[in-house]
Protein backbone atom coordinates (compact mmCIF):
# COMPACT_ATOMS: atom_id res chain seq x y z
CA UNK A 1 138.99 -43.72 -23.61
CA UNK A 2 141.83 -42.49 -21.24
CA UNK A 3 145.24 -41.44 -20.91
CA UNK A 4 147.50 -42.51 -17.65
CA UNK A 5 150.13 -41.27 -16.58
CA UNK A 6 152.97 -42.63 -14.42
CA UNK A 7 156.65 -43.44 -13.69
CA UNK A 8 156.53 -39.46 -11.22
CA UNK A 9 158.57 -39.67 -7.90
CA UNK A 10 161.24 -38.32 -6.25
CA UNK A 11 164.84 -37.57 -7.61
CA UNK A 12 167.75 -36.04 -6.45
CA UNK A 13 168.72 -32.60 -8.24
CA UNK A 14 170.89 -33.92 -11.49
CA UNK A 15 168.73 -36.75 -11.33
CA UNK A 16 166.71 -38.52 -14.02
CA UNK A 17 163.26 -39.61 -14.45
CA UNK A 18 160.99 -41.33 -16.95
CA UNK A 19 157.51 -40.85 -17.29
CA UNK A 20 155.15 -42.88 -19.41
CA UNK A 21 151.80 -42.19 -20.94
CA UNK A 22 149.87 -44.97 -22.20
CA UNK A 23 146.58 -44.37 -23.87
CA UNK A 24 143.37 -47.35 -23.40
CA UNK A 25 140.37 -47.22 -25.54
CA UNK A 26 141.99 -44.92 -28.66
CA UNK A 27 145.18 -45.36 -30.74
CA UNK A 28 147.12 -42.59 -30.72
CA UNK A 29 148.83 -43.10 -34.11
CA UNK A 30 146.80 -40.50 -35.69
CA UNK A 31 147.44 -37.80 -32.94
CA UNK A 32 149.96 -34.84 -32.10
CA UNK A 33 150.40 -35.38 -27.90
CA UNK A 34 151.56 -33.30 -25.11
CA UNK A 35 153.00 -32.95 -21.82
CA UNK A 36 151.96 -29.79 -19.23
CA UNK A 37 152.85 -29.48 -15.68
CA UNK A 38 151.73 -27.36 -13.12
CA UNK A 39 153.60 -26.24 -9.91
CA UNK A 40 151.55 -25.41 -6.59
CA UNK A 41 150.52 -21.83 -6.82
CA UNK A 42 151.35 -21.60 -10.80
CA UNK A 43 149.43 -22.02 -14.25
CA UNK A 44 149.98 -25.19 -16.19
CA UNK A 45 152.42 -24.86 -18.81
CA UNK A 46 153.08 -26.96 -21.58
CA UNK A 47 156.63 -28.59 -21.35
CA UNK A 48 156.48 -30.72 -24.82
CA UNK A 49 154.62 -31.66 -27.53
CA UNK A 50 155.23 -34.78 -29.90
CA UNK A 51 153.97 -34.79 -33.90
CA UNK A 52 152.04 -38.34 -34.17
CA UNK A 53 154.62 -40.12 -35.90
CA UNK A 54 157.72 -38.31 -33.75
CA UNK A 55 159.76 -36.73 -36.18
CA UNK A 56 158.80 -33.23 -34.86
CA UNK A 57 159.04 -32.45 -31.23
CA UNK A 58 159.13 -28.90 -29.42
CA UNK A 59 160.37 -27.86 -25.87
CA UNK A 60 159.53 -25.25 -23.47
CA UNK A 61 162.86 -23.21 -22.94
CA UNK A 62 162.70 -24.03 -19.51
CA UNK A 63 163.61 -27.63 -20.65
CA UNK A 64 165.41 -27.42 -23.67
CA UNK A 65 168.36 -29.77 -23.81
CA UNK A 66 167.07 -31.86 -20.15
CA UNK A 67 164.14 -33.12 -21.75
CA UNK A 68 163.06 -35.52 -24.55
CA UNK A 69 159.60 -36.54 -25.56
CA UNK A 70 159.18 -39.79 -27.92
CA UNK A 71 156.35 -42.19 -28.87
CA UNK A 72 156.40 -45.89 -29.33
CA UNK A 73 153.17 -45.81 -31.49
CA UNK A 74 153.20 -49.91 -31.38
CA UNK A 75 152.76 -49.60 -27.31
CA UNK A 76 150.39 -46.48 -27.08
CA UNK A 77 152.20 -44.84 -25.13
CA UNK A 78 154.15 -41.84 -24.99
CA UNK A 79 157.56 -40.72 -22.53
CA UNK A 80 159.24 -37.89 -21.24
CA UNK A 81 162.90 -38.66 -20.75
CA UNK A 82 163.92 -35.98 -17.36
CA UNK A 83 167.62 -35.63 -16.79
CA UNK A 84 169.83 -32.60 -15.23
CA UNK A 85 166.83 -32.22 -12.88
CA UNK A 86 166.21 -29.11 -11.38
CA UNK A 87 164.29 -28.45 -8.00
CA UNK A 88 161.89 -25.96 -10.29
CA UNK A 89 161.11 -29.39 -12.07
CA UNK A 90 158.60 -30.13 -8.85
CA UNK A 91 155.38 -30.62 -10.42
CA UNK A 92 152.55 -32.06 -11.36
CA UNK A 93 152.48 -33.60 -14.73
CA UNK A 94 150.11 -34.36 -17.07
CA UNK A 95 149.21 -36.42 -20.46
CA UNK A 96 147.00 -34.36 -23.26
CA UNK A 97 145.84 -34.96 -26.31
CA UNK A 98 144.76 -31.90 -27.88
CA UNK A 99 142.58 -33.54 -30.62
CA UNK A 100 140.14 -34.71 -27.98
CA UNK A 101 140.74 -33.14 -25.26
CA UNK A 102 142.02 -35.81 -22.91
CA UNK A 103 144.05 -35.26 -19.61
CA UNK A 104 145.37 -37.63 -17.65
CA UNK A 105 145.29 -37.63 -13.85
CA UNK A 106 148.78 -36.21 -13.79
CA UNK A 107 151.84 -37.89 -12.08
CA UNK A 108 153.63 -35.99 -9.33
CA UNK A 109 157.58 -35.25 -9.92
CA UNK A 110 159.17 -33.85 -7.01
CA UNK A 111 162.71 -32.70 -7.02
CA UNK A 112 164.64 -31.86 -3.96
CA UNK A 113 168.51 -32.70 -2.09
């Protein structure tokens, strides 16, 4: 069982991203998720988690109102809707689920003009 993560690159600041996590070998129906990120040089911080049927999401202040988690439970897989991007964004990010303690490899955002 696994978690990938993709759909990281590089924006423009304002820009927008999407990242995806899609689960193989568990559903994840049954089972809060979460996104982190870590910045060179910094601790990983959690930027959003997701209730398992999506009706109760939470943000890191840092990106209240920019970001928005969701689930399509059918497709096992979870997203992070990025917009206003910030440079401070620049990160790694990664896919956990806390019940059994999977991370993904991470997918790299980088924002920069």
């Amino acid at each position: 069982a696994r978690v990938v993560e993709s759909g990281g690159g590089s924006a423009q600041p304002g820009g927008s991203l999407r990242l995806s996590c899609t689960a193989s070998g568990f559903t994840i129906s049954a089972y809060e998720m979460r996104w982190y990120r870590q910045a060179p040089g910094k601790e990983r911080e959690l930027v959003a988690h997701i209730n398992s049927v999506g009706n109760r999401k939470n943000y890191a202040d840092s990106v209240k109102g920019r970001f928005t988690v969701s689930r399509d439970n059918r497709k096992n897989t979870m997203y992070l809707q990025m917009s206003s991007l910030k440079p401070e964004d620049t990160a790694r990010y990664y896919c956990y689920v806390p019940l059994y303690d999977y991370w993904g490899q991470g997918t790299q955002v980088t924002v920069s003009s």
